[in-house]
Every structure is written in structure tokens, then in C-alpha cells.
Protein backbone atom coordinates (compact mmCIF):
# COMPACT_ATOMS: atom_id res chain seq x y z
CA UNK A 1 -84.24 -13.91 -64.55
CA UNK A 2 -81.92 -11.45 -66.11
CA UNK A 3 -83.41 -7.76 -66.64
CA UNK A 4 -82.47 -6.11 -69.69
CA UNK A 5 -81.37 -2.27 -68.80
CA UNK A 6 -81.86 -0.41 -72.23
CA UNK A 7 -78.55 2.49 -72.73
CA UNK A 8 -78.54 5.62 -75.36
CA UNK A 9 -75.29 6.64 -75.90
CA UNK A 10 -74.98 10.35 -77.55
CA UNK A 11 -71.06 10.92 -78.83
CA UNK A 12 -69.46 7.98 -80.28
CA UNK A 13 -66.15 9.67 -80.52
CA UNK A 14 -62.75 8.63 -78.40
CA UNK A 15 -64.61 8.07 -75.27
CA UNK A 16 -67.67 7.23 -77.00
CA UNK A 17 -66.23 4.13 -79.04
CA UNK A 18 -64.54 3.09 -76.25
CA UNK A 19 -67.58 2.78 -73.86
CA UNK A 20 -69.43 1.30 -76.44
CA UNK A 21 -66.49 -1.99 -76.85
CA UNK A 22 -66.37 -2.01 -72.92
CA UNK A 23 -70.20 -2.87 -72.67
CA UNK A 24 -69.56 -5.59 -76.21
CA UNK A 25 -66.41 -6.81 -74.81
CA UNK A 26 -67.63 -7.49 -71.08
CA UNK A 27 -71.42 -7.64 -71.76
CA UNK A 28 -71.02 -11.52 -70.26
CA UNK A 29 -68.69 -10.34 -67.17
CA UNK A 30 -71.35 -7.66 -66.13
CA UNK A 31 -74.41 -9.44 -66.21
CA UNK A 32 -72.79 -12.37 -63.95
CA UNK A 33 -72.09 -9.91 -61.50
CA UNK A 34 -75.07 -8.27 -61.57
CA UNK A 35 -78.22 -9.85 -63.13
CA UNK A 36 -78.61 -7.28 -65.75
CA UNK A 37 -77.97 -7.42 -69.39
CA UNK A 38 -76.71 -3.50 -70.67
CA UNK A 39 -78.08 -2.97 -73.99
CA UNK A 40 -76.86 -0.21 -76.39
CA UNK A 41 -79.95 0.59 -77.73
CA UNK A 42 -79.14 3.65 -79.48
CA UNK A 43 -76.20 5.84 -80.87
CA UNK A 44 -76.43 9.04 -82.11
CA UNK A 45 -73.83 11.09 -83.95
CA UNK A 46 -73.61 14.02 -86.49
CA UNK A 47 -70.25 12.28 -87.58
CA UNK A 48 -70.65 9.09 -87.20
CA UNK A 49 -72.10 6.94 -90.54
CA UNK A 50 -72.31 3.59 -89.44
CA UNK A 51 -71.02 1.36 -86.15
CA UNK A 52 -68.80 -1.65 -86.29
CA UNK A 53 -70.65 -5.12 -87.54
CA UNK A 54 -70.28 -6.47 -84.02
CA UNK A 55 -72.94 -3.22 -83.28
CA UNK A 56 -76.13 -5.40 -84.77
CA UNK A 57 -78.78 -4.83 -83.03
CA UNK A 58 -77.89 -0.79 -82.46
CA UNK A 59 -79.41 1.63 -83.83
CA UNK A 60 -77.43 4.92 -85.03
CA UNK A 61 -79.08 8.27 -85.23
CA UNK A 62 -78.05 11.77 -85.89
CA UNK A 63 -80.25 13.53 -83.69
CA UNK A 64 -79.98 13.32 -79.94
CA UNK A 65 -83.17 13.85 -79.14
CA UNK A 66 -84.05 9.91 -80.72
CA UNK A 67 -82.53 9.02 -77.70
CA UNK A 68 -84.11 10.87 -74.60
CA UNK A 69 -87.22 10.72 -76.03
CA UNK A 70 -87.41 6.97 -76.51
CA UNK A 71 -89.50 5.46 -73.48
CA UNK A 72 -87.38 2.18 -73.34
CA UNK A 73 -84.34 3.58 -72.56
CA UNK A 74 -82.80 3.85 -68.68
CA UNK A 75 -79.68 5.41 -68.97
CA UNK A 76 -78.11 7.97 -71.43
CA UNK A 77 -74.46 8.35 -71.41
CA UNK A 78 -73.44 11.92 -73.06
CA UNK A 79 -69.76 11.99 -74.00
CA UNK A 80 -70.12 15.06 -76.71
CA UNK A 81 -68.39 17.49 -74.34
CA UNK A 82 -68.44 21.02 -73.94
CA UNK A 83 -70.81 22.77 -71.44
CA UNK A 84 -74.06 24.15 -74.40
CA UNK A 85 -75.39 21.56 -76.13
CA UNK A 86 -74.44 19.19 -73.92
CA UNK A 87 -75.94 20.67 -70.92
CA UNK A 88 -79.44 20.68 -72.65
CA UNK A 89 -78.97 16.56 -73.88
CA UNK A 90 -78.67 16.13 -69.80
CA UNK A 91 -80.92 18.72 -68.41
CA UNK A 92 -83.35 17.34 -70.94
CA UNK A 93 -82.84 13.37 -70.22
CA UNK A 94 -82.96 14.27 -66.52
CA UNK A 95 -86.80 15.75 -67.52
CA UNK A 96 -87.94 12.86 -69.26
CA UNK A 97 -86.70 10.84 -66.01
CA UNK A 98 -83.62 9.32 -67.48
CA UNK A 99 -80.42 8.20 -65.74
CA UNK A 100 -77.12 10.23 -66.82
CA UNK A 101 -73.71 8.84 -66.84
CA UNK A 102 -71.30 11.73 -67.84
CA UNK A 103 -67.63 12.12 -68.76
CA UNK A 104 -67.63 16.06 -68.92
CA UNK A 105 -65.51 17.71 -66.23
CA UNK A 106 -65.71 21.23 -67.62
CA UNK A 107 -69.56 21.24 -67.56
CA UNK A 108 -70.07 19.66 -64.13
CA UNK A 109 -67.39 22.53 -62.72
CA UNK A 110 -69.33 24.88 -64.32
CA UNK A 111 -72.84 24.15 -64.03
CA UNK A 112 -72.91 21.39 -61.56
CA UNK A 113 -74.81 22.50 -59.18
CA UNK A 114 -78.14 23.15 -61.55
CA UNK A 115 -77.91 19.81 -62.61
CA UNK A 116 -76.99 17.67 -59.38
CA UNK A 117 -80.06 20.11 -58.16
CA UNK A 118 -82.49 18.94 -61.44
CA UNK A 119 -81.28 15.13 -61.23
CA UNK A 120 -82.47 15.17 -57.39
CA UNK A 121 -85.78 16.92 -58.19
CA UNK A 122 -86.83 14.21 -60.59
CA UNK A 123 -85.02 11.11 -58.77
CA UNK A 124 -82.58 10.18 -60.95
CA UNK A 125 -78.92 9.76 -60.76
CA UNK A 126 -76.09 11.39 -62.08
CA UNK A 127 -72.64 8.98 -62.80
CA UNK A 128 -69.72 10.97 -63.61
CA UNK A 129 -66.67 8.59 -62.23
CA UNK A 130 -64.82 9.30 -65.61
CA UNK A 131 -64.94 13.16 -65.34
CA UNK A 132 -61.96 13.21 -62.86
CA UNK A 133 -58.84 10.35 -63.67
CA UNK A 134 -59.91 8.07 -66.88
CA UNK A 135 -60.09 4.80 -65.64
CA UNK A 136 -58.76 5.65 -61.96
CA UNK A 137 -61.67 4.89 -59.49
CA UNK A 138 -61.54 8.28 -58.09
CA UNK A 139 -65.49 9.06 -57.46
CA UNK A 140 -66.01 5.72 -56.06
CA UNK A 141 -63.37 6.25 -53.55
CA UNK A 142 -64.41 9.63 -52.19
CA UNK A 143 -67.96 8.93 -52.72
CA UNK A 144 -67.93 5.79 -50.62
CA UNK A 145 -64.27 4.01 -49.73
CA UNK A 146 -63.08 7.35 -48.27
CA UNK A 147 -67.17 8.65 -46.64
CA UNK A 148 -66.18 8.35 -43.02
CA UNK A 149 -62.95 10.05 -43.20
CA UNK A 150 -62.84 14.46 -42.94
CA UNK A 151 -60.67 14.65 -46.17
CA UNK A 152 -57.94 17.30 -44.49
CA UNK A 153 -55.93 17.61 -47.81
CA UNK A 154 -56.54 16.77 -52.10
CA UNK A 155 -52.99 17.19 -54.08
CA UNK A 156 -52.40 15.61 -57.43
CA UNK A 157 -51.30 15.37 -60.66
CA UNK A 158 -54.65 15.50 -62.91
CA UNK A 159 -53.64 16.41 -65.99
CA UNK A 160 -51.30 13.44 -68.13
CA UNK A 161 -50.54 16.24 -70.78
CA UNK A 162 -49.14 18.63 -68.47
CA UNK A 163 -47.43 15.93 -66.36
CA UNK A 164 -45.78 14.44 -70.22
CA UNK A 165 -44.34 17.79 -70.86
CA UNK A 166 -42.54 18.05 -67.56
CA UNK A 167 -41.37 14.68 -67.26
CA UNK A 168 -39.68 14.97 -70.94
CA UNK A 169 -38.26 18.59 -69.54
CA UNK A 170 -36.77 16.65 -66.77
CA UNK A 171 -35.53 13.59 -68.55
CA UNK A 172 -34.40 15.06 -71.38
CA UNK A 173 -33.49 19.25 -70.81
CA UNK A 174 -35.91 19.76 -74.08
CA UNK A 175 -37.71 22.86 -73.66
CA UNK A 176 -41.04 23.66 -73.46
CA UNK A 177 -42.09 24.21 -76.92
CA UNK A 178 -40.44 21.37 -78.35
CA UNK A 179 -42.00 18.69 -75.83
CA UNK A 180 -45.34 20.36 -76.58
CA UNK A 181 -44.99 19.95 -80.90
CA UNK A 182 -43.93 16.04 -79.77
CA UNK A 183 -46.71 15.35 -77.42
CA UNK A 184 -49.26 16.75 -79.77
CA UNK A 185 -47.83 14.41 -82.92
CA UNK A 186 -48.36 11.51 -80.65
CA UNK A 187 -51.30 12.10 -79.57
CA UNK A 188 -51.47 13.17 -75.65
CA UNK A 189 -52.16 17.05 -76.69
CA UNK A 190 -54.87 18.46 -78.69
CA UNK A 191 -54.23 20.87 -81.18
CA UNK A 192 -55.26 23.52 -78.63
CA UNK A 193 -53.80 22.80 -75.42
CA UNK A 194 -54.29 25.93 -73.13
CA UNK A 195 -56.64 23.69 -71.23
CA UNK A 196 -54.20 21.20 -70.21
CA UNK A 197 -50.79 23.50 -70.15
CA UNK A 198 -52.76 26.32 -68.53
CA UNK A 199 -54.21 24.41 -65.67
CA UNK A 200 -57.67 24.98 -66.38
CA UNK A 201 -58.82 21.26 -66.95
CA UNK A 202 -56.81 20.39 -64.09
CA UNK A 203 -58.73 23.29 -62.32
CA UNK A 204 -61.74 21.92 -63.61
CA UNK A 205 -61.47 18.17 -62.24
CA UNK A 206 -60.61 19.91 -58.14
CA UNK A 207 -63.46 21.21 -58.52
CA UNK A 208 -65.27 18.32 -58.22
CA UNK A 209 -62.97 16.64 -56.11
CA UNK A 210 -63.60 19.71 -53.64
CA UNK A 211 -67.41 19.47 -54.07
CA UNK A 212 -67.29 15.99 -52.80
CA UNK A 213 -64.52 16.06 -50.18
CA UNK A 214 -65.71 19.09 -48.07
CA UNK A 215 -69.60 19.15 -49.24
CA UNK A 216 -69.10 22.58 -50.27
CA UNK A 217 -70.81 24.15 -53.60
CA UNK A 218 -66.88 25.16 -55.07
CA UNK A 219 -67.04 27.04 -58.47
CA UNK A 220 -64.09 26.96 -61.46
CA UNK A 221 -63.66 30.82 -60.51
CA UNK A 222 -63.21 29.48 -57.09
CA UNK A 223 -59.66 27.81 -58.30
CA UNK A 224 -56.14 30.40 -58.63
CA UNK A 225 -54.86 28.75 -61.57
CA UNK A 226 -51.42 29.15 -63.10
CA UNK A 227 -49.85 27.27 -65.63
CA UNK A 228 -46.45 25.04 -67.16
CA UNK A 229 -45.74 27.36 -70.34
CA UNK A 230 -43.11 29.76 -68.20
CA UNK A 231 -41.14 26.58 -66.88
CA UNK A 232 -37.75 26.15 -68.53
CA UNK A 233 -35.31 23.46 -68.80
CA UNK A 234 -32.64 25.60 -66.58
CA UNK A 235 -35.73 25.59 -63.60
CA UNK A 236 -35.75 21.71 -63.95
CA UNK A 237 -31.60 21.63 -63.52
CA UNK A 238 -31.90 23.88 -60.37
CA UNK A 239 -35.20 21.87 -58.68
CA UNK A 240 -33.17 19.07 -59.27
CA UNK A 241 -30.00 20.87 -56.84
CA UNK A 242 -32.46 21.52 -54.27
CA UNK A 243 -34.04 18.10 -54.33
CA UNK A 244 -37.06 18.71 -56.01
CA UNK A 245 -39.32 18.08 -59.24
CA UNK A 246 -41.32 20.54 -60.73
CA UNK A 247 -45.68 18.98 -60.78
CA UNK A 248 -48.32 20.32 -62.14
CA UNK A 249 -50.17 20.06 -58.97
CA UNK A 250 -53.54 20.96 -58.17
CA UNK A 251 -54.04 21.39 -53.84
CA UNK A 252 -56.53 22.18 -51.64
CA UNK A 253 -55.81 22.23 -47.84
CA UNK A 254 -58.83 21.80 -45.47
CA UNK A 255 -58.87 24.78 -43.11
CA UNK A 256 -62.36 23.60 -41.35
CA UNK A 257 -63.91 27.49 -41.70
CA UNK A 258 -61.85 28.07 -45.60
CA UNK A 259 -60.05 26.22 -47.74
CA UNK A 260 -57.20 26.29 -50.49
CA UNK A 261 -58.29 26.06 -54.22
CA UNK A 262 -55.27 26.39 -56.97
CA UNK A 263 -53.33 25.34 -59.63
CA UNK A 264 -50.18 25.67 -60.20
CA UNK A 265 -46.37 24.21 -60.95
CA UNK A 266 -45.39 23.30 -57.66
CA UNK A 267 -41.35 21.92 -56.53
CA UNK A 268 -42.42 18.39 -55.24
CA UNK A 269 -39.42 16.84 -52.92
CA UNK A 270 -37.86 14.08 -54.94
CA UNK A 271 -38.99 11.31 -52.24
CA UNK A 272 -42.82 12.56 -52.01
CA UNK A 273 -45.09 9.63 -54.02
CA UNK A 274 -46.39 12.74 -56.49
CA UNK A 275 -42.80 13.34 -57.37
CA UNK A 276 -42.43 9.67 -58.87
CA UNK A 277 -45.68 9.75 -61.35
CA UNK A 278 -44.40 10.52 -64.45
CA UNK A 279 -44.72 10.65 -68.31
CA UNK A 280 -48.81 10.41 -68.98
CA UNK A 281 -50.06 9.15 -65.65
CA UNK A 282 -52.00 11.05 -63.06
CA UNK A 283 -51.89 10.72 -59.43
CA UNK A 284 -54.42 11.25 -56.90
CA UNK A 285 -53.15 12.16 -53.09
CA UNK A 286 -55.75 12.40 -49.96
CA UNK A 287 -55.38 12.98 -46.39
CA UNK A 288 -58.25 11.88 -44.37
CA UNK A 289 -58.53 12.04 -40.73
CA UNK A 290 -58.77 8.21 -40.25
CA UNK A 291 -57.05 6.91 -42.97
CA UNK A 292 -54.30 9.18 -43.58
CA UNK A 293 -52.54 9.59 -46.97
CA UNK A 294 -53.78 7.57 -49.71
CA UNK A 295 -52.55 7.55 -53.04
CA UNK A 296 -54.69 6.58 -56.50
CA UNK A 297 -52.56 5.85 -59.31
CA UNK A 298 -53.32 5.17 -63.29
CA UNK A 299 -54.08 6.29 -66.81
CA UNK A 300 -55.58 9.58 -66.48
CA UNK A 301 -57.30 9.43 -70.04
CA UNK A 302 -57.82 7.23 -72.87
CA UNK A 303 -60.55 5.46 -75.00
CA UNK A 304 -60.74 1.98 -72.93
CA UNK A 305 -59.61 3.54 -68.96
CA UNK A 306 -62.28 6.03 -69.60
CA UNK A 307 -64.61 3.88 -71.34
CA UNK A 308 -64.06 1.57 -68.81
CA UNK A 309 -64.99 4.16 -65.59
CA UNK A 310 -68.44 5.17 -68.01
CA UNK A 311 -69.20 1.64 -67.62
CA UNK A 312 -68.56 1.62 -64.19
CA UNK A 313 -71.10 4.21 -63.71
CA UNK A 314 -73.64 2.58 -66.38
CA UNK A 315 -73.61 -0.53 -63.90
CA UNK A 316 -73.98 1.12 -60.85
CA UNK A 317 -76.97 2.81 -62.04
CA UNK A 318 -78.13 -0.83 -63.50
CA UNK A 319 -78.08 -2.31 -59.85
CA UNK A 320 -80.20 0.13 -58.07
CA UNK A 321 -82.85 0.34 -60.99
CA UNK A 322 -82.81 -3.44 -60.28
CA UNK A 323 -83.15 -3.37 -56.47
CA UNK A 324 -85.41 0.37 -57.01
CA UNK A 325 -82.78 2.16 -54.60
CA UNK A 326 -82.21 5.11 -56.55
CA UNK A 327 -80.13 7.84 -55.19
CA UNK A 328 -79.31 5.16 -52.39
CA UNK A 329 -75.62 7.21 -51.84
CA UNK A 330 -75.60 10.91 -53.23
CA UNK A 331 -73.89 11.75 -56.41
CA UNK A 332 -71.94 14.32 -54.45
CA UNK A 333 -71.60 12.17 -51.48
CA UNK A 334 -73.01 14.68 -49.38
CA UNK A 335 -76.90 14.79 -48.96
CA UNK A 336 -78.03 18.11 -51.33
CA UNK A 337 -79.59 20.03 -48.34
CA UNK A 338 -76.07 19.37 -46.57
CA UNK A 339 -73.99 21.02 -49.35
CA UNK A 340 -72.60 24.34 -47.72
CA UNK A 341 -71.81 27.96 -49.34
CA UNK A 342 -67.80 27.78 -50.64
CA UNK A 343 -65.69 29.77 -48.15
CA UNK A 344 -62.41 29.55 -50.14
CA UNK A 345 -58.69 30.86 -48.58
CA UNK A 346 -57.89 34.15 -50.25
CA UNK A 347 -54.76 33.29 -52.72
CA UNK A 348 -52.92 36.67 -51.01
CA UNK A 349 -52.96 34.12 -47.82
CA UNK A 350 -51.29 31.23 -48.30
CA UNK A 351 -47.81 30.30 -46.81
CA UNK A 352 -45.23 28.31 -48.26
CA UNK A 353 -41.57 28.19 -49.08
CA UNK A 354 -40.76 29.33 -52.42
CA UNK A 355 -38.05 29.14 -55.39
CA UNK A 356 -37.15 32.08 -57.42
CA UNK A 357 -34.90 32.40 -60.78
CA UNK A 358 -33.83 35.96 -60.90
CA UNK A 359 -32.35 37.72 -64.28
CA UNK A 360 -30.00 40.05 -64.04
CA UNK A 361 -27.23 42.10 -65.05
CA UNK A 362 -23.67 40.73 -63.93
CA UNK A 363 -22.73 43.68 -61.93
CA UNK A 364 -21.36 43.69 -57.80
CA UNK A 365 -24.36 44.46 -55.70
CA UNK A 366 -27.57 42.55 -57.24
CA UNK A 367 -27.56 40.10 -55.02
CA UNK A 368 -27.46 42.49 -51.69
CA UNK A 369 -29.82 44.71 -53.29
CA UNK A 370 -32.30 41.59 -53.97
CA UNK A 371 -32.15 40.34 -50.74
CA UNK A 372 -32.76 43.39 -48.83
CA UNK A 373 -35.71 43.63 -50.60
CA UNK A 374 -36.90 40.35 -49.59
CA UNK A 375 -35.79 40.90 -45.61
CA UNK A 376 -38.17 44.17 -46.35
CA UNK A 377 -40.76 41.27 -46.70
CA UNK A 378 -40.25 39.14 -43.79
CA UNK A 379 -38.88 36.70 -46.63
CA UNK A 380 -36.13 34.57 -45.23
CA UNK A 381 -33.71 32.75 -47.84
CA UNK A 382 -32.89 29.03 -47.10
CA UNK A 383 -30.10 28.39 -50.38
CA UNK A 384 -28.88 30.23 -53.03
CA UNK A 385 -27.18 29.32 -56.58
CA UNK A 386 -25.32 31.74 -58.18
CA UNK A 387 -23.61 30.75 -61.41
CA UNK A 388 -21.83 32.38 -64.23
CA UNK A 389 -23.83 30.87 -66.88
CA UNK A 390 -25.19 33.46 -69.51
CA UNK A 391 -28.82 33.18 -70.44
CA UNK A 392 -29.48 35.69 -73.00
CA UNK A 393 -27.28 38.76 -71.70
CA UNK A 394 -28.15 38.00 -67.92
CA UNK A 395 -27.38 35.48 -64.76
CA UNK A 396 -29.69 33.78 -62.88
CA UNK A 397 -29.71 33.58 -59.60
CA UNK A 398 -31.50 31.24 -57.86
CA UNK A 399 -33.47 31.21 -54.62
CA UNK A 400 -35.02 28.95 -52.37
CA UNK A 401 -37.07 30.99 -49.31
CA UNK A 402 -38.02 30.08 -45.91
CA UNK A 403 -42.39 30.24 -46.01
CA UNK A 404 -43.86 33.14 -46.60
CA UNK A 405 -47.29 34.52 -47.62
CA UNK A 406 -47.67 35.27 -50.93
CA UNK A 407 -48.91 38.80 -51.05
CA UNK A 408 -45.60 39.81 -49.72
CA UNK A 409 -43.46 37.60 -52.45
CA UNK A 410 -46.00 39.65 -54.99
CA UNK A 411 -44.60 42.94 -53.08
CA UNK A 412 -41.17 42.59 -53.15
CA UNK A 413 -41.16 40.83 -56.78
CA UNK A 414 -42.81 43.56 -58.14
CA UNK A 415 -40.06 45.81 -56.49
CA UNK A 416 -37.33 43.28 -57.83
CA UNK A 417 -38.86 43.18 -61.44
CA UNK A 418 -38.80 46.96 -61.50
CA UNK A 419 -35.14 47.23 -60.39
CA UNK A 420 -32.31 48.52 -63.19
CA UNK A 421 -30.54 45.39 -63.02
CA UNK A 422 -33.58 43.06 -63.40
CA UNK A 423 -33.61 41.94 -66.93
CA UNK A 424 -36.47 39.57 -67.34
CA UNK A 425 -39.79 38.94 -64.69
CA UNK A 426 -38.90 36.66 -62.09
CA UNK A 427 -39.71 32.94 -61.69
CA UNK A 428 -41.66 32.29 -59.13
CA UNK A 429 -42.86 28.66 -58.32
CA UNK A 430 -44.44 27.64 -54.87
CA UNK A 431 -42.81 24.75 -52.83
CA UNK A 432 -45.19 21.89 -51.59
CA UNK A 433 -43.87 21.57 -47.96
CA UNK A 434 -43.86 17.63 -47.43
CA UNK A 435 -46.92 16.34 -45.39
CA UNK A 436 -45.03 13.00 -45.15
CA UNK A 437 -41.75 14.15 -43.09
């Protein structure tokens, strides 16, 4: 006999729509595999003034709470974003003993903790498989596929706005402000983007990622985080001479007693997989101590992939209300008494080879004078490019170092930025040393 598991959905924007046509469109497909029939019970909205015909037998609301108060439903699904309101729709459903499936990355980053912590008190889950990759099954794999592997490294793309704006850099030589006005008329920016060009959702989504991986209670202040807005066209041309592309990449690199946390655009060699993910797409890279590397690949965002990974979530949750296994595998993967304190690398730490664009006057002696200072440093060059091309009154010259820690490269840059002949801050963008050589 099938069992009907009743769904309020609060947010029937983008995402909202979308997970709402995924549960119409394969309403027939789900219950074969599982035995359930997922019924959207209830919608609520301050926008929203009426659902598509196909929407009968739903009823629309503008007030949340007609939803987590309503006895007869399982599962609410908040997709309003933003970590306020939003956090008292779930903190409130988990009270009232209702199932959450959630889509929003900068809340669980945030505040995480108080609600895995609440949802574990009251014994009910917490599905959040579309917070990190759209309609990548990213959660799933770390959760479960990837649970008897130490995870030894997380690298990846994570953001397809960021990733858009370099790959049309590269391809094209259009700078950075141009790209951006084009991806926003299309569609893949909002009309604010610091989130995406700045790093910070990107920082948001490791987060998590880290959390699950290492079992360690990691924090968004946790995460250095540095963004695509300084990258210019001429950076592109020169990566390209060293055989490189410039990422977006977020990385974390497990130490066993620390590990890395940060964002930033990073020179990927041309023949690494993250190198070859281009235009909107996001890429997902692990190391595990069993497996090795694995790669997860796909649309990063988007009404029906993210709709798609809320539904995901909204069966999961269906199956063990059916079979009354709740919590049967850990939201975090990690049991909540096993989660450890974060013990994360100090940024002033890390090692790795480095390119830098110098700006300077054309005059005999810059280039002696800037190395010297980097010997000072224990910073050994690899290559340089020296060219006569003109950029606003100055050269560049172009390095690419041996590794080095980074707080010497923040010593002798900030000796080389103060120098006569310097003309514009240095460019300074960290080299991911290739894991697969």
C-alpha cells in the first residue's frame, strides 16, 4: 500500500518552482521506487499569487507559519534564503518535529552547528544535498559513497559565476568588467555579485564540505578568502605561457592535527581535470585515502539541477519515515558527539609556488633590485617574462617562484610595492602544485 508523505514548501521562487515541477513531473517515477506518494500540500509565499493549474490540490499561503504548524505535514523544504527569517522557519519546523530539506549554504556555514545540534535533539533530519553543487550529488557522495575513505584533500570550482567570468577572460581577452555586465544580462550573476566574484559563496559551500570530510565544527571565518575582481586579461595571456589557467578554486589540504581553509584564484596546470571545467559548470575534486582522486562534475545551479537535488533529499527523508529509521546515517556524516573543535592551518603557513605581475618603471636595475628582495625571502624564481609592452606608463614583469610560505611573499611584496619604481600593487596569485604528477 502506498503511504502518502505530506511536503510544505516555503519559497516558491527559482529553486522553489523548480522543486515543486520535479515532485509533478516525476511524482510516478518516485513512488515506484519507493512506495511513497510526495504530496505538496502547501506553498507559501509573500510574492507568489497563485500556482500553475497543474498545482490542484495545493494550497498557497502567505504566511509560513500555515505550514509548520499544520500536523499533517512531514517534511518542509525552505528555499527563501538568507540566514534571519529563514533560520527561525527551520529552527521552528525542527520544534514542531518536522523534517527539513534545505538549499541555503550561507545559513548552514553560518549557523550550522545550532541547527544540526536542534534537528538531533528532537530526531529529525536535516537534507541539504542542494546547498553545495545544484544538481551534482555532492552530499550523497561524502556522506555515504566516499564514508570509509580519510578525505586527504577538497579542491574545486564551486562557484559557475566566478568560473563564467574567467573562462570568457580566457577565451576571449575581455576584461573583467565587461564579462561581469554580460553574465549578469544573461542571467548567471545577480545584480549584486560580491558573493560569487568575492569568493564568499564559494567560501560558504567548503565549509560544509569541510564539516563533513574531516568531522570538524569549521566556521565561514574559518575560510581566507580572496577574490576574481583583480584578475586581468594580460594575467590570463601570461598563465597561459607558463601552462596554466587561472580557477577560482576553493582547497583544503588535510594535515591530520590542522587543516587548509581558503579561497582564492589559483594557476591550475592546463592538464589538471579542474583546469578543463569551464563556462558555468562546477567541479568537485577529492582525495581519499582508499579511493584516491575523484572528480564530480555538473550544473552547479539552476531551477531543475537544484530542484532536482531538493527532491533528492525530500525522498530520502520519505524512505526512512517509511521504514521509521530516522537519522539512520548523520546529516554531517559524522556522529554529533564525534564532531571535533576546528584546528585550521594559519594562512601565514602555507607553501606553494607562486606567480607575480610586477608594475614598474622602464628603467636598468628593477629587475635586480626585485629579485634581491625576494632571495632576502628565501623566494627562489623558476621563469621570468619580461616584455616591452606598456600598460598604463609601466612594464610588467612577470614571475613564476619556486614554493614558498606566504608570510614571506607578504614581506618582500610589501617591500616591492613600496619601492620608487613600483607603480601599481603587485599581482599575486598562488599556484596549485599538481597532486596528479
Amino acid at each position: 500500500m502506498t503511504k502518502e508523505i505530506q511536503v510544505g514548501l516555503i519559497g516558491f521562487g527559482t529553486v522553489g518552482s523548480g522543486t515543486a515541477q520535479v515532485l509533478y513531473e516525476q511524482a510516478d517515477r518516485i513512488t515506484k521506487r519507493t512506495g511513497a506518494s510526495i504530496v505538496l500540500k502547501k506553498v507559501a509565499d509573500i510574492c507568489t499569487e497563485s500556482l500553475p493549474s497543474h498545482f490542484t490540490d495545493t494550497q498557497l499561503t502567505k504566511d509560513a507559519a500555515d505550514i509548520i504548524n499544520d500536523p499533517e505535514i512531514d517534511i518542509i523544504i525552505e528555499l527563501i534564503g538568507g540566514t534571519t527569517i529563514a533560520k527561525k522557519f527551520i529552527l521552528d519546523a525542527i520544534a514542531k518535529g518536522k523534517h527539513v530539506v534545505t538549499a541555503n549554504k550561507a545559513l548552514l556555514s553560518t549557523h550550522g552547528m545550532e541547527i544540526f545540534s536542534a534537528a538531533a535533539k528532537n530526531n529529525v533530519e536535516i537534507g541539504f544535498e542542494a546547498s553545495v553543487g545544484g544538481g551534482i550529488p555532492l552530499i550523497k557522495s561524502l556522506k555515504e559513497g566516499l564514508v570509509a575513505n580519510k578525505i586527504l584533500t577538497i579542491m574545486g570550482i564551486m562557484n559557475g559565476t566566478g568560473n563564467y567570468i574567467l573562462t570568457q577572460m580566457t577565451d576571449h581577452g575581455t576584461p573583467f568588467d565587461e564579462v561581469l555586465k554580460d553574465a549578469q544580462e544573461k542571467g548567471y550573476a545577480e545584480a549584486d555579485p560580491t558573493y560569487d566574484v568575492e569568493g564568499i559563496d564559494t567560501a560558504h559551500k567548503l565549509v560544509i564540505l569541510m564539516t563533513m570530510a574531516y568531522g570538524m565544527d569549521v566556521r565561514l571565518e574559518d575560510v581566507r578568502c580572496e577574490g576574481i575582481t583583480r584578475i586581468e586579461p594580460i594575467d590570463i595571456e601570461f598563465a597561459k605561457e607558463f601552462g596554466y589557467r587561472i580557477k577560482l578554486l576553493a582547497i583544503s589540504r588535510n594535515h591530520g592535527e590542522h587543516v587548509e581553509a581558503r579561497v582564492h584564484p589559483t594557476l591550475v596546470p592546463e592538464k589538471h581535470m579542474l583546469a578543463n571545467i569551464n563556462g558555468a559548470y562546477n567541479g568537485f575534486y577529492f582525495t581519499g585515502d582508499m579511493v584516491d582522486n575523484v572528480l564530480l562534475y555538473g550544473q552547479g545551479a539552476g531551477m531543475m539541477p537544484t530542484g532536482s537535488a531538493v527532491a533528492a533529499d525530500v525522498v530520502d527523508i520519505a524512505r526512512n519515515i517509511m521504514h521509521n529509521s530516522i537519522n539512520r546515517v548523520p546529516s554531517l556524516s559524522y556522529l554529533p558527539d564525534q564532531i571535533q573543535p576546528r584546528r585550521i592551518t594559519p594562512m601565514e603557513n602555507i607553501r606553494c609556488p607562486y606567480y607575480f605581475r610586477f608594475s614598474t618603471l622602464d628603467k636598468p636595475g628593477v629587475l635586480s633590485k626585485i629579485s634581491g628582495i625576494l632571495s632576502k625571502y628565501d623566494i627562489s624564481i623558476e621563469s621570468v617574462i619580461q616584455k616591452s609592452r606598456k600598460m598604463k606608463g609601466s612594464v610588467p614583469i612577470v614571475m613564476h617562484t619556486y614554493e614558498a610560505q606566504e608570510d614571506a611573499v607578504e614581506k618582500a611584496l610589501e617591500e616591492i610595492n613600496a619601492l620608487e619604481t613600483t607603480t601599481a600593487e603587485t599581482v599575486k596569485i598562488r599556484v596549485l602544485v599538481d597532486d596528479e604528477e
